[in-house]
Protein backbone atom coordinates (compact mmCIF):
# COMPACT_ATOMS: atom_id res chain seq x y z
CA UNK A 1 32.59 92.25 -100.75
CA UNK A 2 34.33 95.56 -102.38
CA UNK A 3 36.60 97.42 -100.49
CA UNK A 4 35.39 101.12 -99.93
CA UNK A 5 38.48 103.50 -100.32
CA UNK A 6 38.43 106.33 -98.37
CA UNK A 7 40.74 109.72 -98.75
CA UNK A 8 43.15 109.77 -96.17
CA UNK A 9 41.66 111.45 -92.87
CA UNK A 10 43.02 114.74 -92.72
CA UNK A 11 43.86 114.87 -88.90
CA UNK A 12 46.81 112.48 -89.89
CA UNK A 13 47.49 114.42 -92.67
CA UNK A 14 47.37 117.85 -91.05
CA UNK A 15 49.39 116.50 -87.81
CA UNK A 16 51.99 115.62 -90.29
CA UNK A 17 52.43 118.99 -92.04
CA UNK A 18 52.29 120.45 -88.15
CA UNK A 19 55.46 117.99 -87.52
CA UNK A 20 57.61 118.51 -90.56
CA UNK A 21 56.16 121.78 -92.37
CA UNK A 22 54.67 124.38 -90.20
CA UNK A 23 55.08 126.86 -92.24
CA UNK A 24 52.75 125.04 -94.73
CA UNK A 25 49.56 125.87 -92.38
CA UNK A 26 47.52 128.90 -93.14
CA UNK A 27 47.34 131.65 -91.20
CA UNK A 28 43.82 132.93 -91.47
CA UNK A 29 41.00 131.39 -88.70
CA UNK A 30 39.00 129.19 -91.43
CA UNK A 31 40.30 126.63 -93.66
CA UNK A 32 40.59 126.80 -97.03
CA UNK A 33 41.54 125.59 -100.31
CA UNK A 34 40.74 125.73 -104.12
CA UNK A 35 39.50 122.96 -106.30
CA UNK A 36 40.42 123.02 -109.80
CA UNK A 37 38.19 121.37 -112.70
CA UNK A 38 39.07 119.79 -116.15
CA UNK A 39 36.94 118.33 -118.89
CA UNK A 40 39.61 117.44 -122.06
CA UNK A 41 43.19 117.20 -121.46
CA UNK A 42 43.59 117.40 -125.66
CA UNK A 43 44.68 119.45 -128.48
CA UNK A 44 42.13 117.35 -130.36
CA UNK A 45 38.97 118.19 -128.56
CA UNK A 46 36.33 120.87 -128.20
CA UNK A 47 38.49 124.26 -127.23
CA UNK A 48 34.93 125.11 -125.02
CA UNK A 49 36.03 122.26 -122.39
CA UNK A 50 39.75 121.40 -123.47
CA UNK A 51 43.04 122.50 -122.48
CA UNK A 52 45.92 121.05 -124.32
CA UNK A 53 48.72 118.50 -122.57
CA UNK A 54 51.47 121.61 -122.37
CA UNK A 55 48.81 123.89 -121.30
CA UNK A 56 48.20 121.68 -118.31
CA UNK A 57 51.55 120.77 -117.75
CA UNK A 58 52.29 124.20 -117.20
CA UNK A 59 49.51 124.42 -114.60
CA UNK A 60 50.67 121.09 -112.57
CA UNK A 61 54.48 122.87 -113.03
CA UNK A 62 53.07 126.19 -111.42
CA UNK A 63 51.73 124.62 -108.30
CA UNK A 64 55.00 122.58 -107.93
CA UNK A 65 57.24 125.92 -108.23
CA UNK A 66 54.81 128.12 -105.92
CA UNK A 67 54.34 126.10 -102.88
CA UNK A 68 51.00 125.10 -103.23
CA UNK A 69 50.03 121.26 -101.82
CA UNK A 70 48.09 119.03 -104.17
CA UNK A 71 45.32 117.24 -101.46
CA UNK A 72 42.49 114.63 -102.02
CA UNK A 73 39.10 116.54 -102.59
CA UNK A 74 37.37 114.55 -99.70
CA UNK A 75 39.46 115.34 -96.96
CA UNK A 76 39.82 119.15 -98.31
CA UNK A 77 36.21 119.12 -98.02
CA UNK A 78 36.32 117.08 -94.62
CA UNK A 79 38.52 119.61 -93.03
CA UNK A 80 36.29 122.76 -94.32
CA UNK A 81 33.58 120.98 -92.93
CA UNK A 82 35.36 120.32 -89.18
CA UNK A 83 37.08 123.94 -89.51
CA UNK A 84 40.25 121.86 -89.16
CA UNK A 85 43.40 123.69 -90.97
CA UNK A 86 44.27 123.18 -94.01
CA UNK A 87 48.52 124.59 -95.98
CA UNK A 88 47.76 127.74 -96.69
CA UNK A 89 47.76 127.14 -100.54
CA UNK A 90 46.12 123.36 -100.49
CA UNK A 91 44.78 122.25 -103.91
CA UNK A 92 42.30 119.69 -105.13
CA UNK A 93 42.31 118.81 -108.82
CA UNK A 94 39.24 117.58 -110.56
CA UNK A 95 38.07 115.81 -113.81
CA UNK A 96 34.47 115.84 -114.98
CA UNK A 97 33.21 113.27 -117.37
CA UNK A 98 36.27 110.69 -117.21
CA UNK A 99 37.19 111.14 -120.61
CA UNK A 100 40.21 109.22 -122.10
CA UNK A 101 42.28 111.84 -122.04
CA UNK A 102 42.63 112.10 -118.34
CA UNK A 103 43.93 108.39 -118.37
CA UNK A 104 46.39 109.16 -121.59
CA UNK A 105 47.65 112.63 -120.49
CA UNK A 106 46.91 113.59 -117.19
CA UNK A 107 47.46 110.85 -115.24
CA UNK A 108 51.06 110.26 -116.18
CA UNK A 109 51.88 113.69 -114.74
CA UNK A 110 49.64 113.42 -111.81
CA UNK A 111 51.02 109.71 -110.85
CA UNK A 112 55.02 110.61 -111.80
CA UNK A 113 54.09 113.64 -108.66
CA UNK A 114 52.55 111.43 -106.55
CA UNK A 115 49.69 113.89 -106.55
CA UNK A 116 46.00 112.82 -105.70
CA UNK A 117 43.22 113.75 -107.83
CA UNK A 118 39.29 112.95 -108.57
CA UNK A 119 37.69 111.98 -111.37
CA UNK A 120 34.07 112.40 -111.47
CA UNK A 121 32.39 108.95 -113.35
CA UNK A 122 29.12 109.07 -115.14
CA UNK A 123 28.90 105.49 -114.55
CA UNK A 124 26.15 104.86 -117.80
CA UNK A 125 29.42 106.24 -119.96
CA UNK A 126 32.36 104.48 -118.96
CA UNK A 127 33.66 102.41 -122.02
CA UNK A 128 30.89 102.73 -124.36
CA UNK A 129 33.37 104.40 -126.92
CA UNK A 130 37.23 103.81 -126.05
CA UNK A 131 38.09 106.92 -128.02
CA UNK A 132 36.21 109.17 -125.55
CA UNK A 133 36.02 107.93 -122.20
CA UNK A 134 37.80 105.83 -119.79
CA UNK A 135 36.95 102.04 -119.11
CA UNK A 136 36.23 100.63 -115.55
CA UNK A 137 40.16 99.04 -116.04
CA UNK A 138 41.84 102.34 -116.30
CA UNK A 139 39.37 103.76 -113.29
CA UNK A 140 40.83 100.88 -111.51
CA UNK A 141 44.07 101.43 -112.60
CA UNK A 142 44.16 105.12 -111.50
CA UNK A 143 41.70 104.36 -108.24
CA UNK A 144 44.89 102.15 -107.33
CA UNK A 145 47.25 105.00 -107.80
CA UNK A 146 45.50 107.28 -105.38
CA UNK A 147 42.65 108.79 -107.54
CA UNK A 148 39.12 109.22 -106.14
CA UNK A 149 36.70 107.73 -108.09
CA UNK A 150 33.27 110.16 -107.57
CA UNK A 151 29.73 109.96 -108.50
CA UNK A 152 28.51 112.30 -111.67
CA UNK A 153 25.58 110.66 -112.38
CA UNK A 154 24.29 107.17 -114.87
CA UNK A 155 23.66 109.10 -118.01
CA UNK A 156 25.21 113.00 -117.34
CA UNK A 157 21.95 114.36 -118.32
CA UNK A 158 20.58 117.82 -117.58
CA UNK A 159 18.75 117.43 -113.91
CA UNK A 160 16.63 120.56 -114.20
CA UNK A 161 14.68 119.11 -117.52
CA UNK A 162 11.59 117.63 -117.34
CA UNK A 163 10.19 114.62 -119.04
CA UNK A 164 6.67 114.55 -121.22
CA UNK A 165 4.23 114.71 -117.64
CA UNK A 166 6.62 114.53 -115.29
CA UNK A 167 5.69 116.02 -112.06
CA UNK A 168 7.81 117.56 -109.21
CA UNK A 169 7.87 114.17 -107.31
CA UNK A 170 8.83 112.11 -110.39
CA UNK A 171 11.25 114.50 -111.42
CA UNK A 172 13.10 114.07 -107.64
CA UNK A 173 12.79 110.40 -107.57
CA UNK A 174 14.86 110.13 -111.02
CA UNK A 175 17.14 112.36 -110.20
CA UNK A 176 17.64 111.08 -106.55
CA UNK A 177 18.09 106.98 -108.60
CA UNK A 178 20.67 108.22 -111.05
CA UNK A 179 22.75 109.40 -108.08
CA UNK A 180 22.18 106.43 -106.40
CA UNK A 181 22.66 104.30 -109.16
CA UNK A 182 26.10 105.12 -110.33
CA UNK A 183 27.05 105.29 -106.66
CA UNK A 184 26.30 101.45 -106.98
CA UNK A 185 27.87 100.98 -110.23
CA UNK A 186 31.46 102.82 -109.01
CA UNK A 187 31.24 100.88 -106.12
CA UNK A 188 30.73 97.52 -107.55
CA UNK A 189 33.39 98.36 -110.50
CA UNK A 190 36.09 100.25 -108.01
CA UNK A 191 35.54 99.80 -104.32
CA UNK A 192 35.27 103.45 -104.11
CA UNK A 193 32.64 105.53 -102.57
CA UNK A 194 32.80 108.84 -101.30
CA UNK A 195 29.22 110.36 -101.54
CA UNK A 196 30.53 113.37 -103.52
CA UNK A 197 28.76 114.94 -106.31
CA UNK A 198 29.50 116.98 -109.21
CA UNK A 199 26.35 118.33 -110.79
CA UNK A 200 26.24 117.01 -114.72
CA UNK A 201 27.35 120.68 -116.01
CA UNK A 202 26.80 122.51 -112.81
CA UNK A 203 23.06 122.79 -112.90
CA UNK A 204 21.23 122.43 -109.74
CA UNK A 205 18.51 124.13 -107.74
CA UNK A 206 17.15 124.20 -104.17
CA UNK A 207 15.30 120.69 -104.26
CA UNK A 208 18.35 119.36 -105.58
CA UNK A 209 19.93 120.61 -103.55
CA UNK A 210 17.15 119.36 -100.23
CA UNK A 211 17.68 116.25 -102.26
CA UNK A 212 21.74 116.18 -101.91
CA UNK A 213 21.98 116.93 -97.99
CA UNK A 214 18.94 113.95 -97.66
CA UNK A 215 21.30 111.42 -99.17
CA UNK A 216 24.42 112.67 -97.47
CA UNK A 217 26.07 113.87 -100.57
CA UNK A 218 28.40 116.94 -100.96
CA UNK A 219 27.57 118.77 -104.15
CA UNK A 220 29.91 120.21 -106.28
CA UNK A 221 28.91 122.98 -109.17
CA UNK A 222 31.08 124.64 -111.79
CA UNK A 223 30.73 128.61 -110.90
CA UNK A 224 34.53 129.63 -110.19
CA UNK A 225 35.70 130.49 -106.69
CA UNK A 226 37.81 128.85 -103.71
CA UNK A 227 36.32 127.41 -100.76
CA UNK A 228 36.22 127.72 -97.00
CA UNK A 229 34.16 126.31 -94.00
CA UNK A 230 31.57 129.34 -95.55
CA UNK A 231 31.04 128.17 -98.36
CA UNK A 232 27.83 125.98 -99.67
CA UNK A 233 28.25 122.00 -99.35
CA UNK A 234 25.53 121.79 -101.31
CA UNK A 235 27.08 123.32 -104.55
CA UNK A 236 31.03 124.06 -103.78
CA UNK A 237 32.44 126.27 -106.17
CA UNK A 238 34.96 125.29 -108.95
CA UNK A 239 37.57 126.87 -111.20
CA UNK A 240 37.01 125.68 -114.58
CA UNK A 241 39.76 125.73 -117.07
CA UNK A 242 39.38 124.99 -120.85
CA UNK A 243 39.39 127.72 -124.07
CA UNK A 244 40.55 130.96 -123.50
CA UNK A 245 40.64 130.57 -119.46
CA UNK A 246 43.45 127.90 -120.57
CA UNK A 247 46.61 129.85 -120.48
CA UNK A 248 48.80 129.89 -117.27
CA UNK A 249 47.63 134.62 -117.15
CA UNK A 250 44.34 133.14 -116.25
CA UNK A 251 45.21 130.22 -113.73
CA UNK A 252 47.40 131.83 -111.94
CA UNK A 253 45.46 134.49 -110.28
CA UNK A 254 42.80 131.51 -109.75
CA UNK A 255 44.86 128.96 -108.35
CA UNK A 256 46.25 131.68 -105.83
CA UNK A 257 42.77 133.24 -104.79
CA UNK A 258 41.40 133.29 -101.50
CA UNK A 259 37.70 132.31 -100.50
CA UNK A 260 35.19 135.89 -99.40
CA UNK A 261 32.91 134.76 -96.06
CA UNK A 262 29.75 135.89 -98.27
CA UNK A 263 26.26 135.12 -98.33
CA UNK A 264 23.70 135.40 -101.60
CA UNK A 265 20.80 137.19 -100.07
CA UNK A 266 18.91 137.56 -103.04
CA UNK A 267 17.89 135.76 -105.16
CA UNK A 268 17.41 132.41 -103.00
CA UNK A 269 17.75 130.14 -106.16
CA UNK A 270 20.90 130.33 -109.13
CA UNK A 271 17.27 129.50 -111.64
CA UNK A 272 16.57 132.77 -113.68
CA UNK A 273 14.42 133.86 -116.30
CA UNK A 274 15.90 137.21 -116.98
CA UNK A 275 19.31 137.87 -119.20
CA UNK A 276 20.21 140.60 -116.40
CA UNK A 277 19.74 139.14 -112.71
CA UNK A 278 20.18 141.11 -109.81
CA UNK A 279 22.19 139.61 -106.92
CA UNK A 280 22.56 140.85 -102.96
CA UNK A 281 25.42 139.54 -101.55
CA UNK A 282 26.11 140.06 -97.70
CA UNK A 283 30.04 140.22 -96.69
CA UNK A 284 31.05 138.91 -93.15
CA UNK A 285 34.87 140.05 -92.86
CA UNK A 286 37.48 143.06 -92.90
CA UNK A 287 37.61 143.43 -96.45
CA UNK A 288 38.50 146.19 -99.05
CA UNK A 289 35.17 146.76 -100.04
CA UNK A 290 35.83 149.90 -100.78
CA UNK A 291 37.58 148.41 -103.91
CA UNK A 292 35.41 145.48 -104.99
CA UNK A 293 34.18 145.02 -108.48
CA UNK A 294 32.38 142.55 -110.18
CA UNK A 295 32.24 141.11 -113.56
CA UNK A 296 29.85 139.58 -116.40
CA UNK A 297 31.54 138.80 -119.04
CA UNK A 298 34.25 140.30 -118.41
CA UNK A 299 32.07 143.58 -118.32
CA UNK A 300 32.56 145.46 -115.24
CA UNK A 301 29.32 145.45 -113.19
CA UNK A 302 27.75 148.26 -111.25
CA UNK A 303 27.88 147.45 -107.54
CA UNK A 304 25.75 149.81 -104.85
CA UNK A 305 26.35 149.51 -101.23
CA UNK A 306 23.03 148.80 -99.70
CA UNK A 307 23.78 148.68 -96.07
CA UNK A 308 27.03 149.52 -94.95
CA UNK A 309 26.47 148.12 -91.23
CA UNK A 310 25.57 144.43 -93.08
CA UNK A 311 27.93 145.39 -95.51
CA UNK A 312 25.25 144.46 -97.94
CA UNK A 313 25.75 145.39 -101.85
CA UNK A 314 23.66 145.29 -105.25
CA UNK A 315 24.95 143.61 -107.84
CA UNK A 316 23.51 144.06 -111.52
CA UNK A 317 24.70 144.59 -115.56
CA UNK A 318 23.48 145.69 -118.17
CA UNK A 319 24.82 142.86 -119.94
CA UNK A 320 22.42 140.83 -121.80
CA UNK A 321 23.11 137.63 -121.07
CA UNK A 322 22.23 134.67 -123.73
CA UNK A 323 23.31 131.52 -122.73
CA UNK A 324 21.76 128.96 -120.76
CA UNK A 325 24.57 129.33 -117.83
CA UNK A 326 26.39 132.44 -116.53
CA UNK A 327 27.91 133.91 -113.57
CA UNK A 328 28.91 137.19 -111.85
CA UNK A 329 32.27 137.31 -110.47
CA UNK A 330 33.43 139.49 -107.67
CA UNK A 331 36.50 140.37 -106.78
CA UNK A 332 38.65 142.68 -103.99
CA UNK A 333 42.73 143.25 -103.22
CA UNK A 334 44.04 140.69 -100.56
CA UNK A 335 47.35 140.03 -99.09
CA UNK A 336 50.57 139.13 -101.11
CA UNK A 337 49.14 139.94 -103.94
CA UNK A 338 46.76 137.91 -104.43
CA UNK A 339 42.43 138.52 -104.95
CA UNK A 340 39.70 137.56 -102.93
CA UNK A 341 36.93 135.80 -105.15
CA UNK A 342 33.30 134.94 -104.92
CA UNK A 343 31.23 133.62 -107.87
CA UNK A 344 27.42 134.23 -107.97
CA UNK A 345 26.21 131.40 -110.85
CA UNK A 346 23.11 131.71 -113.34
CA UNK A 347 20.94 129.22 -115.11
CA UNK A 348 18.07 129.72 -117.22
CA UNK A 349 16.60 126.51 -118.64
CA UNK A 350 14.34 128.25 -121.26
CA UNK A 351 17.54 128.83 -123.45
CA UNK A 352 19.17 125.08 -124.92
CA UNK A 353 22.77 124.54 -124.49
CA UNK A 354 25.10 124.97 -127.13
């Protein structure tokens, strides 16, 4: 029978930093922590989802110098989940895909640190092609040196298209197997499961969602923010880095931001038809609201305070947005310097990838 590895539970963990690092713990009331995402760790690979081997050793070099503490992903997402404390700069690193790369280049770094990562598997991909992703050895290999081994899925398909006659409840059921499946497949291969998932290129929707909690999975998107115990289980935010969000100008401010408590009140679903969504977002904290701003691409938006009891603003652009995925990014001054940071995603499935 397989072994199942588990993350270590946090309450050891956390009683440990208590012990010999106090000064490690954070000081607001709710957890919370940032999880950081990689595709390519190449100079050889698509730019769109690559940063290069110094451009992530600079990354892994920042966190060292800056006091931040490198944690497993499942028991950051454990201790969110209890409202248990977390160092007040905690850190989970992330790999989507588990392409060969992360075995050739990152995981020398991460291992020589002793730091803990995740790699999410689409199980239906490991080793058909040796130049591009992993085989179920090096998972092994890296499973033994303290990576978590996650579910992304059989065939990393897109889970909001449709096949020829395919009705809702077919649609579900498919979805719902591939999860399940490479769940099976990790197990079997790794002894590892963990019942988290990362959505094959961050696209999800409410009965994905309904479908996620029913198994007992944590989601995971790839809209850019840090987490806390507010924050959706269902699709946890991300900070991607690849392309021009590589260098260490962008990372920086990312890796040190802090998580908004904030609620999307409109529109219920990140599924859009329109190039210019509006968004309501609902603040629950003393924050300076007074200077929030928001962007889309990197266009500032035009935000309207709403209700100023429910601190409850309007979000919109007159961006036109054309690709199939998107996001609106809000931001406002915290302490030391650094920014608090809430992500609002888009996807509209009319428009192909690419």
């Amino acid at each position: 029978m397989p072994r199942i590895v588990c993350a270590p539970i946090p309450a050891v963990l956390l009683l440990l930093l208590s012990m010999c690092c106090p000064a490690l713990l954070a000081q607001d009331a709710d957890p919370q922590a940032v999880i950081l995402q990689y595709h390519h760790i190449s100079s050889t690979t698509p730019r769109s989802t690559s940063v290069t081997v110094e451009e992530f050793r600079l990354h892994m070099d920042y966190l060292r110098d800056n006091g931040f503490t490198v944690l497993p992903l499942e028991s950051i997402v454990k201790a969110l989940q209890q409202r248990m404390p977390l160092p007040e700069k905690a850190i989970a690193i992330t790999f989507d895909d588990a392409y060969i790369s992360v075995y050739t280049a990152a995981f020398p770094l991460l291992k020589q640190r002793g730091w803990p990562f995740t790699v999410f598997v689409p199980s239906g991909l490991v080793g058909t092609n040796p130049r591009l992703y992993v085989s179920w050895d090096q998972l092994r290999e890296m499973g033994a040196a303290g990576a978590t081994l996650a579910n992304h899925s059989v065939t990393h398909g897109y889970f909001l298209g449709r096949i020829a006659g395919e009705d809702d409840t077919a649609w579900l059921a498919r979805i719902e197997q591939e999860i399940i499946e490479s769940e099976k497949q990790i197990l079997q291969e790794t002894g590892q499961s963990h019942k988290l998932h990362a959505y094959p290129f961050g696209e999800y929707n409410p009965a994905i969602e309904a479908l996620v909690v029913r198994m007992g999975y944590v989601g995971l998107a790839q809209h850019s923010g840090p987490v806390n115990a507010a924050s959706s289980f269902t699709a946890l935010p991300r900070f991607p880095f690849s392309g021009v969000y590589a260098p260490l100008t962008s990372f920086v401010p990312k890796a040190s931001s802090l998580p908004f408590n904030v609620r999307i009140a409109e529109p219920a679903s990140p599924i859009t038809d329109e190039q210019s969504p509006t968004a309501v977002l609902d603040f629950d904290g003393r924050y300076r609201l007074d200077a929030l701003t928001c962007f889309n691409n990197d266009k500032t938006m035009e935000t309207a305070l709403l209700d100023a009891g429910e601190q409850r603003y309007r979000i919109s652009t007159p961006v036109q947005n054309k690709g199939r995925r998107f996001r609106y990014n809000c931001t406002a001054p915290g302490r030391d310097g650094r920014f608090y940071w809430f992500s609002v995603p888009w996807i509209n499935p009319a428009i192909p990838d690419g």
